[in-house]
N, C-alpha and C. Protein backbone atom coordinates (compact mmCIF):
# COMPACT_ATOMS: atom_id res chain seq x y z
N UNK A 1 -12.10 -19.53 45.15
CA UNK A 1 -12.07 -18.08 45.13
C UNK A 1 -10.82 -17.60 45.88
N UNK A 2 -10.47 -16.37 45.22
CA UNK A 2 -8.61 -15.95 45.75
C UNK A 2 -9.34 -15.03 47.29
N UNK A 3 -9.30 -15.22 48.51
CA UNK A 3 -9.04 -14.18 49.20
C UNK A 3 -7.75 -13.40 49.64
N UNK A 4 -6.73 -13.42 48.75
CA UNK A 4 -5.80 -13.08 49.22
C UNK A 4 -5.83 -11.54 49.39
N UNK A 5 -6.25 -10.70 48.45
CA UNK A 5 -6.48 -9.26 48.83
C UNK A 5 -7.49 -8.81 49.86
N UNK A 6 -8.48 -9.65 50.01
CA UNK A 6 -9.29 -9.83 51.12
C UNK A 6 -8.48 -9.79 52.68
N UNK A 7 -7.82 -10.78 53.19
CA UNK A 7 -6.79 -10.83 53.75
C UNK A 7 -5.49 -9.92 53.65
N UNK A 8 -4.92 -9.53 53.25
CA UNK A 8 -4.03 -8.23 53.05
C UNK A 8 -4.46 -7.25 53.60
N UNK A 9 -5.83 -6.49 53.75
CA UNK A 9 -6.24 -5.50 54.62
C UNK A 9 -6.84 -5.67 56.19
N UNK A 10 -6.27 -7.16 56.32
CA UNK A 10 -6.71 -7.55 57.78
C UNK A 10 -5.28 -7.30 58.53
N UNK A 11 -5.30 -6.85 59.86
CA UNK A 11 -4.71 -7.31 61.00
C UNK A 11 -4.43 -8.58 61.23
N UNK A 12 -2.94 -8.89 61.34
CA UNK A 12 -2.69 -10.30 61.60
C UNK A 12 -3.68 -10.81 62.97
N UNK A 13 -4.07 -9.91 64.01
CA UNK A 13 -5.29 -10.52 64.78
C UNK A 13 -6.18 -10.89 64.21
N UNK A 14 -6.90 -9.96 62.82
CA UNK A 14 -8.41 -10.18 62.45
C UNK A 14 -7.94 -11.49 61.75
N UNK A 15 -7.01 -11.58 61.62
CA UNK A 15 -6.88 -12.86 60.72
C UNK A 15 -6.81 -14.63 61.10
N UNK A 16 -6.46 -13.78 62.74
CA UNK A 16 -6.42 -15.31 63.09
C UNK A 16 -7.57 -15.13 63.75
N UNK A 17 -8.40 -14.43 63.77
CA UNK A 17 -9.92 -14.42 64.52
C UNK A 17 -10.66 -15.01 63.76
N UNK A 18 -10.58 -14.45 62.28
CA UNK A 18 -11.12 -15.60 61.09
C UNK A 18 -11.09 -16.78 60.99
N UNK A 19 -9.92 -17.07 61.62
CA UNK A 19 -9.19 -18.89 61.12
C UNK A 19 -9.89 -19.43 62.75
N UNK A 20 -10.37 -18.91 64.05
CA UNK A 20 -10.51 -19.46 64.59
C UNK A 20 -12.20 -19.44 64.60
N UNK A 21 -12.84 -18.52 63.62
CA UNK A 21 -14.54 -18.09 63.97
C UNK A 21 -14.78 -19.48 62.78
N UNK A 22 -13.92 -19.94 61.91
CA UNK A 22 -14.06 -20.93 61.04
C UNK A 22 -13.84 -20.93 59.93
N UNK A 23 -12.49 -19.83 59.77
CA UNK A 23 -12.95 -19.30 58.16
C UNK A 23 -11.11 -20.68 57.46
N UNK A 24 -11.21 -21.60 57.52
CA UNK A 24 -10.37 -22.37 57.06
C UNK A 24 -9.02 -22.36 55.93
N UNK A 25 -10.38 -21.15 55.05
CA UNK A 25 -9.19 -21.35 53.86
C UNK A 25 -8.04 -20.17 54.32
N UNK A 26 -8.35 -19.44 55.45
CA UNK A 26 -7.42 -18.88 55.45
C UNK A 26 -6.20 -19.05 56.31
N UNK A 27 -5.87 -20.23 57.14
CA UNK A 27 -4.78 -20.80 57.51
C UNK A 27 -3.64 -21.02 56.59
N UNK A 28 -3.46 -20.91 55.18
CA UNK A 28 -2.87 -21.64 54.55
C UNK A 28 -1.96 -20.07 54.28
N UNK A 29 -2.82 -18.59 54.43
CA UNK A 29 -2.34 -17.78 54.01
C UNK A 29 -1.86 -16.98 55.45
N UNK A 30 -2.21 -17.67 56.69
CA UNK A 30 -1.37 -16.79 57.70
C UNK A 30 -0.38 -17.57 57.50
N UNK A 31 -0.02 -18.83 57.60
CA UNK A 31 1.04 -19.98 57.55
C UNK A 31 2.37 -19.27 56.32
N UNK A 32 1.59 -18.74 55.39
CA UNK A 32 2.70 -18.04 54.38
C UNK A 32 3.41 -17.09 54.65
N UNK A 33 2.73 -16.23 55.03
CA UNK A 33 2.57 -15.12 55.57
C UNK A 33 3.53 -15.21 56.91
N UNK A 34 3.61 -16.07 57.89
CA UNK A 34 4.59 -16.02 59.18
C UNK A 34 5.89 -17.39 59.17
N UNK A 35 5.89 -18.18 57.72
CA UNK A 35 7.03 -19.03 57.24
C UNK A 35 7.93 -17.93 57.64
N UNK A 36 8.85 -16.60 56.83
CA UNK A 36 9.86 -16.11 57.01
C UNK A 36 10.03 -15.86 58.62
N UNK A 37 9.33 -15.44 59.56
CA UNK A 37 9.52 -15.68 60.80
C UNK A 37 9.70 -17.47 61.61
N UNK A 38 9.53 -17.94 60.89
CA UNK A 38 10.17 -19.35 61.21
C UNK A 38 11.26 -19.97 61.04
N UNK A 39 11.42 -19.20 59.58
CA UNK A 39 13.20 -19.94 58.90
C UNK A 39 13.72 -18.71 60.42
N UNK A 40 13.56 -17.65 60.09
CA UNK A 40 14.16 -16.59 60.62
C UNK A 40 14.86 -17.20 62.20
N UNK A 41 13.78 -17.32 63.08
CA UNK A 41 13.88 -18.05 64.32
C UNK A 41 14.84 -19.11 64.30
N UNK A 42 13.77 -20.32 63.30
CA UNK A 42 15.32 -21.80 63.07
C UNK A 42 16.67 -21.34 62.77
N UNK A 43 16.85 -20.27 62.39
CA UNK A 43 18.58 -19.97 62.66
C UNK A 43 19.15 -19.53 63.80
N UNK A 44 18.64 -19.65 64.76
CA UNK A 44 18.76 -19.37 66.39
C UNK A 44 19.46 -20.80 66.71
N UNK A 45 18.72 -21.61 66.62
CA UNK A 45 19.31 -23.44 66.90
C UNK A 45 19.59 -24.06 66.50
N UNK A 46 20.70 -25.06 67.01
CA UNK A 46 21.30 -25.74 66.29
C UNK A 46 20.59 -27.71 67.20
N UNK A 47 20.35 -28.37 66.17
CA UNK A 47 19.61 -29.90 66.83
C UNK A 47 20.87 -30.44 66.44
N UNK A 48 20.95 -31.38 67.33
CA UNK A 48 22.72 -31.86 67.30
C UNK A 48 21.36 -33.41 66.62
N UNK A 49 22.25 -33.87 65.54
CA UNK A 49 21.83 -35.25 64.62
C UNK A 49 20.61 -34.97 63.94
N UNK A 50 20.13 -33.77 63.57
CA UNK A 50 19.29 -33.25 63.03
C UNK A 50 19.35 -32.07 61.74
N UNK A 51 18.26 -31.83 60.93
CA UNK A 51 18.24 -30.63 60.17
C UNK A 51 18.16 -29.68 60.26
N UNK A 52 18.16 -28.48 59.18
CA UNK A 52 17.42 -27.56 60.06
C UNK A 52 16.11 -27.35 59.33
N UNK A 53 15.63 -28.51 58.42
CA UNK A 53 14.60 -28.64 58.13
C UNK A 53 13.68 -28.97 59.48
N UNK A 54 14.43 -30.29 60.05
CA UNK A 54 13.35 -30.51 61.51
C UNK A 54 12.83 -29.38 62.45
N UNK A 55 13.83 -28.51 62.34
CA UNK A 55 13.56 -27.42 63.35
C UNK A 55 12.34 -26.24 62.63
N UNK A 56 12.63 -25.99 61.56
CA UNK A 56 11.51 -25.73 60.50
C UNK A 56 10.24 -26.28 60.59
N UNK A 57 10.33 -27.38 60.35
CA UNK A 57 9.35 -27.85 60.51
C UNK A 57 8.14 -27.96 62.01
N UNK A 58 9.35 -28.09 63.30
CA UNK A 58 8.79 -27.76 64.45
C UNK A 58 8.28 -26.26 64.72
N UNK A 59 9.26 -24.96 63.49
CA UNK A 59 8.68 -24.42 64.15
C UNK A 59 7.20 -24.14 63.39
N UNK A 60 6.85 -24.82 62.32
CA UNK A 60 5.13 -24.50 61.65
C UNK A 60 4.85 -25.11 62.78
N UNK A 61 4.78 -26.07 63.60
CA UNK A 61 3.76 -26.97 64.49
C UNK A 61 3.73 -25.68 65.78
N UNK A 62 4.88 -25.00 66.04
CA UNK A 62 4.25 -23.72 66.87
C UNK A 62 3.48 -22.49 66.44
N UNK A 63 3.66 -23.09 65.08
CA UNK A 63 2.65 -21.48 64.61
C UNK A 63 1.38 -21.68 64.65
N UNK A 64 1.05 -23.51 63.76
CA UNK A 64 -0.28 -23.63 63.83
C UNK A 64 -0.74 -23.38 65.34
N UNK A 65 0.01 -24.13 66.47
CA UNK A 65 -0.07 -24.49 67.89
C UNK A 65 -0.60 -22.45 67.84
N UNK A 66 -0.02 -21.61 67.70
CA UNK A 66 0.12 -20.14 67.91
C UNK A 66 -1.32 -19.69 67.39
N UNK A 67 -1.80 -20.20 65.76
CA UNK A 67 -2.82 -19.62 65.28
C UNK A 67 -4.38 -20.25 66.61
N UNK A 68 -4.05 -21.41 66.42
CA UNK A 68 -5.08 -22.24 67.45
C UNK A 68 -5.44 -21.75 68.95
N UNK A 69 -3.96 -21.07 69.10
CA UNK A 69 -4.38 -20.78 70.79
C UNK A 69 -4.54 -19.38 71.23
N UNK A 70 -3.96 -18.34 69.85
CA UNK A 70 -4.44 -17.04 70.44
C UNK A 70 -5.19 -16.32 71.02
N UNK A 71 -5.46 -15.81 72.09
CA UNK A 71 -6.36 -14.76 72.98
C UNK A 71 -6.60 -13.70 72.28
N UNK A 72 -7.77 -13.61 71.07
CA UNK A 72 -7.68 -12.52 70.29
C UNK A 72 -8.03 -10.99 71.04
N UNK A 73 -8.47 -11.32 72.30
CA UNK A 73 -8.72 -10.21 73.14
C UNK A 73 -7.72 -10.17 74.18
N UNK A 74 -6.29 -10.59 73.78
CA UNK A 74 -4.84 -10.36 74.42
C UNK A 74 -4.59 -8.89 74.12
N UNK A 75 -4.02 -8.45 75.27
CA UNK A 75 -3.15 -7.22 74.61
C UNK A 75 -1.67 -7.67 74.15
N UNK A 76 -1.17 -8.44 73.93
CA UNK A 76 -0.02 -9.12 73.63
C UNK A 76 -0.26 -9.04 71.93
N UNK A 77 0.36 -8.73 71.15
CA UNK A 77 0.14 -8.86 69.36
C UNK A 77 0.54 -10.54 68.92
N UNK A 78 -0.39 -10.85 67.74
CA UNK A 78 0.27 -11.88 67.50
C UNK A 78 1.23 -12.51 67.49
N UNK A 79 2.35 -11.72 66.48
CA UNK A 79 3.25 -11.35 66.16
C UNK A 79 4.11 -11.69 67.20
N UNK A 80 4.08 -11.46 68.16
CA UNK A 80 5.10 -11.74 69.17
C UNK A 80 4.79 -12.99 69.95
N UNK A 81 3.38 -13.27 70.38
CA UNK A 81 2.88 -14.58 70.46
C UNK A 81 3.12 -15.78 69.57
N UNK A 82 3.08 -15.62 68.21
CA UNK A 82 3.35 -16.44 67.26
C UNK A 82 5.19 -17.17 67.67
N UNK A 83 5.54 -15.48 67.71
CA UNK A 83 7.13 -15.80 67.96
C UNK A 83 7.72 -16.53 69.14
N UNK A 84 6.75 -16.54 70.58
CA UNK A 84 7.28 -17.10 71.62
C UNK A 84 6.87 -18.87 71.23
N UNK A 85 5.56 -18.99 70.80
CA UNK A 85 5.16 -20.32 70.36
C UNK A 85 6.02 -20.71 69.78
N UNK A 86 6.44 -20.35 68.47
CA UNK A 86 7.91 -20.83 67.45
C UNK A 86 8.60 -21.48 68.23
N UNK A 87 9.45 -20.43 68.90
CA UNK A 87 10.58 -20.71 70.24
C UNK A 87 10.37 -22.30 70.61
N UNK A 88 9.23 -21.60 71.26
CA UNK A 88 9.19 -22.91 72.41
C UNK A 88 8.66 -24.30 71.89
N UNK A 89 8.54 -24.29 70.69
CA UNK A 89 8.30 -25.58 70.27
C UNK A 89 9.42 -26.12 69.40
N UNK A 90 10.55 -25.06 69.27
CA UNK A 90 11.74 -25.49 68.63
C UNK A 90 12.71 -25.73 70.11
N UNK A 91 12.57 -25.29 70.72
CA UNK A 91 13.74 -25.84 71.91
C UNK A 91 12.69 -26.46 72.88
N UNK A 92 11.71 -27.34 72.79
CA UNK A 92 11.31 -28.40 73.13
C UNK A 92 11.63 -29.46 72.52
N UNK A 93 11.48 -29.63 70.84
CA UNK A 93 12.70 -30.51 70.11
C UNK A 93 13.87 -30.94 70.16
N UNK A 94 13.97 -29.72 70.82
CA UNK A 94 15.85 -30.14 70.70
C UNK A 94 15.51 -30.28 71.98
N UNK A 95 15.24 -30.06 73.47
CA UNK A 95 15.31 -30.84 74.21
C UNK A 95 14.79 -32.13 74.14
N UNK A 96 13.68 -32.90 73.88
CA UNK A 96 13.73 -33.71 73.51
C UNK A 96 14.41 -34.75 72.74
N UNK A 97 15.30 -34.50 71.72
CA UNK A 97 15.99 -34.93 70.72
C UNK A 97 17.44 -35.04 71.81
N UNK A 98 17.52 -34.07 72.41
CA UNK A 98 19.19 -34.72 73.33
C UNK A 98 18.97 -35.96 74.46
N UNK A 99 17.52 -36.07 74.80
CA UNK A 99 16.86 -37.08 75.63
C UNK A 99 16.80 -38.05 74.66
N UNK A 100 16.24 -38.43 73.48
CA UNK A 100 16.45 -39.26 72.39
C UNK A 100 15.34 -40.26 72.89
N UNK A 101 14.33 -39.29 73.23
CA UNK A 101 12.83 -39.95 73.18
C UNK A 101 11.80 -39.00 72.17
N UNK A 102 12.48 -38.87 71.27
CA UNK A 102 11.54 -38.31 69.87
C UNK A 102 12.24 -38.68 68.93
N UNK A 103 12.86 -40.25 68.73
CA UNK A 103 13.43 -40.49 67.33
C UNK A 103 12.65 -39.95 66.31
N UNK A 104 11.46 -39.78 65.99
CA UNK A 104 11.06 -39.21 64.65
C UNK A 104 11.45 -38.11 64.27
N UNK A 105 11.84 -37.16 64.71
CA UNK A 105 11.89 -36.14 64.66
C UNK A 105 12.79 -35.72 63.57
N UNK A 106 13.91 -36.68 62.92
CA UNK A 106 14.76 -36.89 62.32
C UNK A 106 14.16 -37.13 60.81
N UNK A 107 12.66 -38.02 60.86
CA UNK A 107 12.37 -38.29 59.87
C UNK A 107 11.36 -37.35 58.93
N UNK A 108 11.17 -36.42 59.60
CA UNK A 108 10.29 -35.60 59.32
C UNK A 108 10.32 -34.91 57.58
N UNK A 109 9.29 -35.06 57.55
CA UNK A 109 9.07 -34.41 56.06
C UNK A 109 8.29 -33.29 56.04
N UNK A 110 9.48 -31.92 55.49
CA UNK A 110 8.89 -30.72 55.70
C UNK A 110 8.02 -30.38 54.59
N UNK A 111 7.22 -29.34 55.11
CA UNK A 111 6.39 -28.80 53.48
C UNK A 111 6.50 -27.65 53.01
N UNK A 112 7.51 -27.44 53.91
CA UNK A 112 8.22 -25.98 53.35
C UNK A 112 9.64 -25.79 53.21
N UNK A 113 10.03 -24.91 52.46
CA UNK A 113 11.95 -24.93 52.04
C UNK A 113 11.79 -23.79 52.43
N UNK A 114 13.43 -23.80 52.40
CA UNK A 114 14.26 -22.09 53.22
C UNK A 114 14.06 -20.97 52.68
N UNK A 115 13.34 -20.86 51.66
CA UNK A 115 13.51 -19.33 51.30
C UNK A 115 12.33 -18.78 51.48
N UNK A 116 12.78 -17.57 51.32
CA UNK A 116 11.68 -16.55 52.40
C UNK A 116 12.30 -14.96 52.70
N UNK A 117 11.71 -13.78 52.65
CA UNK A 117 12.34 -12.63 53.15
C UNK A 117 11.92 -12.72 54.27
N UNK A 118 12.45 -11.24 54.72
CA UNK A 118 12.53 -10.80 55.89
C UNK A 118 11.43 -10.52 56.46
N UNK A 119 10.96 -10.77 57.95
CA UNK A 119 10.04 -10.05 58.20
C UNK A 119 9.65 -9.22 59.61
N UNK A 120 8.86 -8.24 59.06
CA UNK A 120 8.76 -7.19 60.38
C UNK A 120 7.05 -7.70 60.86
N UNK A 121 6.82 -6.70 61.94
CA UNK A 121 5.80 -7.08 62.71
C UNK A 121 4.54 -6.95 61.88
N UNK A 122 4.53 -5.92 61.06
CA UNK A 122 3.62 -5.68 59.96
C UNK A 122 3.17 -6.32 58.74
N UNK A 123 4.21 -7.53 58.52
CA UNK A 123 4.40 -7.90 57.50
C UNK A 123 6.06 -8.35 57.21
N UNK A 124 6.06 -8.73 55.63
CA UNK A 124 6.90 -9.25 55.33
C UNK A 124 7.39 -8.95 53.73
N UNK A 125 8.89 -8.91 53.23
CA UNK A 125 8.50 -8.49 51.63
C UNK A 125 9.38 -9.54 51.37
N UNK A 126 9.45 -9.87 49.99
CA UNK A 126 10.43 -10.89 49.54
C UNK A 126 11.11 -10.11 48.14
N UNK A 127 11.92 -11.17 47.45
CA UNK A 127 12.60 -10.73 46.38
C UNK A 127 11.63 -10.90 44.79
N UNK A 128 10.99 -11.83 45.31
CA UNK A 128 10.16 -12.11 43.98
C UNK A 128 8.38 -12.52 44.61
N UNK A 129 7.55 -11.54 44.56
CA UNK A 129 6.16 -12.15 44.72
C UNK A 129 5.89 -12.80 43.93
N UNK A 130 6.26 -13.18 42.41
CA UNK A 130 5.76 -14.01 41.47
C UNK A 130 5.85 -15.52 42.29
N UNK A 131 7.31 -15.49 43.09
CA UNK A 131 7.85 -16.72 43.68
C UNK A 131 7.09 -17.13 44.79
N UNK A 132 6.54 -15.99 45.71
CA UNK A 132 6.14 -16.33 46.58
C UNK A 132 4.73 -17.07 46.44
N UNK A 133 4.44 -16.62 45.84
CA UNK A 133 2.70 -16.95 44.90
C UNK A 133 2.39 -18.36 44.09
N UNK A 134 3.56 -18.30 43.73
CA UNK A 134 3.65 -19.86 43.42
C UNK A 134 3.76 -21.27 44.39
N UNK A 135 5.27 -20.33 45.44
CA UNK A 135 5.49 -21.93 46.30
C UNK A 135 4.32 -21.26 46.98
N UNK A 136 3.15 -20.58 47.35
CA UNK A 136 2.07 -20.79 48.28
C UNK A 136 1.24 -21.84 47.85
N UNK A 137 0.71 -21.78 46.65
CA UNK A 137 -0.13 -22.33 45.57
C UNK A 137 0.41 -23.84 45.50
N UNK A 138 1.68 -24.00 45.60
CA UNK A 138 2.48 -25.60 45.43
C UNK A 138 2.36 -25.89 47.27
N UNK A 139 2.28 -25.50 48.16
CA UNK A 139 2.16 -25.97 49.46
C UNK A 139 0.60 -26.18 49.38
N UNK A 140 0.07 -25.24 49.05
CA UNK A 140 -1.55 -25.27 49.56
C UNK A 140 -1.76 -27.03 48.68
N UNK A 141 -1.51 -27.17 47.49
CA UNK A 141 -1.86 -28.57 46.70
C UNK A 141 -1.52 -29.71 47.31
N UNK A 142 0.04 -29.74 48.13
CA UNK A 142 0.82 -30.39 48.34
C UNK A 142 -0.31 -30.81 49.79
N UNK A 143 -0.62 -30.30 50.48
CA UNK A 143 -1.73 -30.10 51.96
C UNK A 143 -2.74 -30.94 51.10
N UNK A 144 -3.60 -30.67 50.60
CA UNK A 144 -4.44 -31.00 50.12
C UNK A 144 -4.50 -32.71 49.29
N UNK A 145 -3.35 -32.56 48.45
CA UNK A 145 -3.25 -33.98 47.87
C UNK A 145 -2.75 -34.69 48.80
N UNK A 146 -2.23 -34.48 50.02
CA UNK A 146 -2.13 -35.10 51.10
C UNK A 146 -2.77 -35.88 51.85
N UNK A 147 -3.62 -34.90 52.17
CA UNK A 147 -5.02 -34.85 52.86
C UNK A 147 -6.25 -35.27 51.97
N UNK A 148 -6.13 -35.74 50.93
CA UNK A 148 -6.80 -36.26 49.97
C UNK A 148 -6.69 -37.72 49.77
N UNK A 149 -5.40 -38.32 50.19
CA UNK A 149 -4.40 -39.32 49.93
C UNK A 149 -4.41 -40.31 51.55
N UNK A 150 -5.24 -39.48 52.70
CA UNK A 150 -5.10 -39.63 53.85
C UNK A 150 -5.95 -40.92 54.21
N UNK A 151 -6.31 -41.80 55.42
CA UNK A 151 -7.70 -42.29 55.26
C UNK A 151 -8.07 -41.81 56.41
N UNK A 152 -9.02 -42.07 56.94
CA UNK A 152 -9.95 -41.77 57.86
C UNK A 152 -9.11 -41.51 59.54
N UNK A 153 -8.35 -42.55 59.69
CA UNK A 153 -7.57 -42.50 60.98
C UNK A 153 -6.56 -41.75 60.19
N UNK A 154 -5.65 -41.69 59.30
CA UNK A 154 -4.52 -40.67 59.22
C UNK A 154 -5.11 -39.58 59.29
N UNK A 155 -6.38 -39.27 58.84
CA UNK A 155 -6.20 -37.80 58.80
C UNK A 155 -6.82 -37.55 60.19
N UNK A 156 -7.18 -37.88 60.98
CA UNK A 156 -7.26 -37.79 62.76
C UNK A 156 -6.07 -37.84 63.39
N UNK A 157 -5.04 -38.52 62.89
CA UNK A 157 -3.83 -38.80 63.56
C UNK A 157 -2.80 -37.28 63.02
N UNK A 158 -2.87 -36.84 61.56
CA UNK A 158 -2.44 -35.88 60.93
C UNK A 158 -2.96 -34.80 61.54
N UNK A 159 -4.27 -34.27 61.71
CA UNK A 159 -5.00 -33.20 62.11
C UNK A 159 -4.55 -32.68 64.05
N UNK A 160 -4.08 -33.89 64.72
CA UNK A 160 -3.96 -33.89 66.11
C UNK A 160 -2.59 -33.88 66.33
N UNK A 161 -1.77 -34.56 65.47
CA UNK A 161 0.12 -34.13 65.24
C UNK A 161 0.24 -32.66 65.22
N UNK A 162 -0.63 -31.98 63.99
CA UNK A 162 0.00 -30.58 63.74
C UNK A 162 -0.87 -29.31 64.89
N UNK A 163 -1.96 -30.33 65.50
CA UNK A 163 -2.18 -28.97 66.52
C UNK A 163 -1.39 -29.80 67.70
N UNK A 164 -0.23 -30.34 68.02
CA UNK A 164 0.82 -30.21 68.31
C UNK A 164 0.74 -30.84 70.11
N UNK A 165 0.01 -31.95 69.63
CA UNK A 165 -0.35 -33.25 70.41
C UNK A 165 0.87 -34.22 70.10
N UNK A 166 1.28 -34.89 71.35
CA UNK A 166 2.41 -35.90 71.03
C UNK A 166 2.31 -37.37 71.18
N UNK A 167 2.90 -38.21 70.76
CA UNK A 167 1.95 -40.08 70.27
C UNK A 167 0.97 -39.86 71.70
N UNK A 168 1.64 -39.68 72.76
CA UNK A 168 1.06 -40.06 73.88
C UNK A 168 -0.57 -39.60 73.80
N UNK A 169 -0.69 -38.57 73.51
CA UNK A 169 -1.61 -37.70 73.85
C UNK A 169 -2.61 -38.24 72.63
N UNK A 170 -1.66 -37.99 71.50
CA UNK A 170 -3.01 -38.80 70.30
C UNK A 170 -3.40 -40.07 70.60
N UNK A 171 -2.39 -41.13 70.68
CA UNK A 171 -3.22 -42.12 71.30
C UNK A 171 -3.82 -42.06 72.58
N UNK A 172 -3.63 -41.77 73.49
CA UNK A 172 -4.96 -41.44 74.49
C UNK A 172 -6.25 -41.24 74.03
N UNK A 173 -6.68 -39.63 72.99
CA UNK A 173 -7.18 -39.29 72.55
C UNK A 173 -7.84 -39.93 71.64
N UNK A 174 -7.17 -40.68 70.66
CA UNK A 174 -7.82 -41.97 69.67
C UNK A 174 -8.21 -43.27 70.36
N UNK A 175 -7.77 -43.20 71.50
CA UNK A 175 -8.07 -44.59 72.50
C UNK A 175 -7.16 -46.16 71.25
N UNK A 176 -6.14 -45.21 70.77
CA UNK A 176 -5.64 -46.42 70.28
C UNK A 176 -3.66 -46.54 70.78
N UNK A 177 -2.86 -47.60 70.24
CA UNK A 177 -1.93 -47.75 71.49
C UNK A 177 -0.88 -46.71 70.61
N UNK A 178 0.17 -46.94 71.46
CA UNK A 178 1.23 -45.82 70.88
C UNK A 178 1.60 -46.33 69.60
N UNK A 179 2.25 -47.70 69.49
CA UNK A 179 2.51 -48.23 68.35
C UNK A 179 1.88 -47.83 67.56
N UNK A 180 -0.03 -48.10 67.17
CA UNK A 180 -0.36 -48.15 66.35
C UNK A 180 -0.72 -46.33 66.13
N UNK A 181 -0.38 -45.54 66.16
CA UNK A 181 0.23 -44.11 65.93
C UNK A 181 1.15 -43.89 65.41
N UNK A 182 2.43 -44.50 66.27
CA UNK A 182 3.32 -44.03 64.90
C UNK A 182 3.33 -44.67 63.95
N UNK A 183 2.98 -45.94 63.56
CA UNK A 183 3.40 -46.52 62.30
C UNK A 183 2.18 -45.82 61.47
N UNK A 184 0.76 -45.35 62.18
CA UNK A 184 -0.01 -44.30 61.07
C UNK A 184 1.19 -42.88 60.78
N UNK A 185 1.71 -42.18 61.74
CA UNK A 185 2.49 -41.25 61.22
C UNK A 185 3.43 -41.49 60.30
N UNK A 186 3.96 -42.92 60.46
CA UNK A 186 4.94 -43.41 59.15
C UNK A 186 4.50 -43.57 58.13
N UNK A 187 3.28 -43.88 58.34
CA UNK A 187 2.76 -44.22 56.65
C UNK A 187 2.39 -42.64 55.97
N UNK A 188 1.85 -41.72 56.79
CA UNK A 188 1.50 -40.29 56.40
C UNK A 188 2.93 -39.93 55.90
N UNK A 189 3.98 -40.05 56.39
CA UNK A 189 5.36 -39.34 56.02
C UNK A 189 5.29 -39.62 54.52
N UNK A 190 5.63 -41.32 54.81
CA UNK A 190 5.83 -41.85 53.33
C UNK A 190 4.74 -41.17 52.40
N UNK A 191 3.75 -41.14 52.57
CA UNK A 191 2.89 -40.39 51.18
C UNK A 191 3.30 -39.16 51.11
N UNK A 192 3.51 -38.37 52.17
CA UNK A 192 4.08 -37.17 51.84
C UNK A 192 5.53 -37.16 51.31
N UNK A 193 6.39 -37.97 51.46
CA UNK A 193 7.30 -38.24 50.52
C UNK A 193 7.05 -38.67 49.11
N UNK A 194 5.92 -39.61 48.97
CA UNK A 194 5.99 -40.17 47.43
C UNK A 194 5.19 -38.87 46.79
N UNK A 195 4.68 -38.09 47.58
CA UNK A 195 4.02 -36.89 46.73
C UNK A 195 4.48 -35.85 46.63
């Protein structure tokens, strides 16, 4: 079922109040919905031996990190919360990455490309909604046949990466060793590459 007009008359708060009271399917449409504030941001930094896909990509891991941790009874707006999370999980990368204790970071396989309009606090418009509607619909599959494609430990190891846990912390958490983490994150890449 489409909630997308459903969602359109929410407050980007009510919306992440939804995604955190349990309402799932709708992560996929704040995530769309705050992409152009991510490319937007990733043109702030530059990762020296890097993309600016990686930085892209770090900054969805601050948004999800953003949708997950909001104080919906903040007086602070999402919107600007979302935006400090972005930040700070893109120039934690790149600090990390000049320390050159996050080789992966390089290998990363994004699930989103650069295009995107502009966006204000209210929202966002683009050049073509036909376009936008589509690459949503091709990400949401792409998640899914992923996550379909996953096994039992990847998708624990996948699910604890993007709420923006690092090897250390997942393996702690999985009580399994660092090694055997990343080579599960390697194998998740690769399917998300062959798919």
């Amino acid at each position: 079922m489409n909630h997308r007009l459903e969602y359109e008359k929410l407050t980007d708060e009510q919306l992440v109040k939804k995604y955190q009271d349990g309402d799932q399917a709708i992560l996929n449409y704040i995530c769309e919905k705050y992409k152009p504030l991510v490319l937007k941001n990733s043109k702030k930094y530059f990762l020296v031996g890097g993309e600016n896909e990686d930085l892209i990509q770090e900054g969805m891991i601050g948004l999800f990190s953003a949708i997950g941790d909001y104080d919906t009874d903040s007086e602070v707006t999402f919107f600007h919360f979302a935006s400090m999370c972005i930040d700070r999980q893109m120039i934690k990368a790149i600090e990390a990455s000049n320390r050159k204790k996050h080789s992966p970071l390089n290998a990363y396989v994004s699930l989103y490309d650069e295009d995107g309009g502009e966006m204000e606090e209210s929202g966002f418009t683009t050049d073509d909604p036909a376009e936008l509607i589509i690459e949503a619909e091709e990400n949401t599959t792409l998640i899914d046949r992923l996550k379909a494609n996953l096994s039992p430990m990847e998708q624990q190891v996948f699910d604890l990466y993007m709420q923006d846990f690092d090897y250390k912390e997942i393996a702690a958490k999985l009580e399994k060793s660092e090694k055997s983490i990343d080579n599960t994150l390697t194998r998740i890449k690769q399917k998300a590459r062959n798919l």
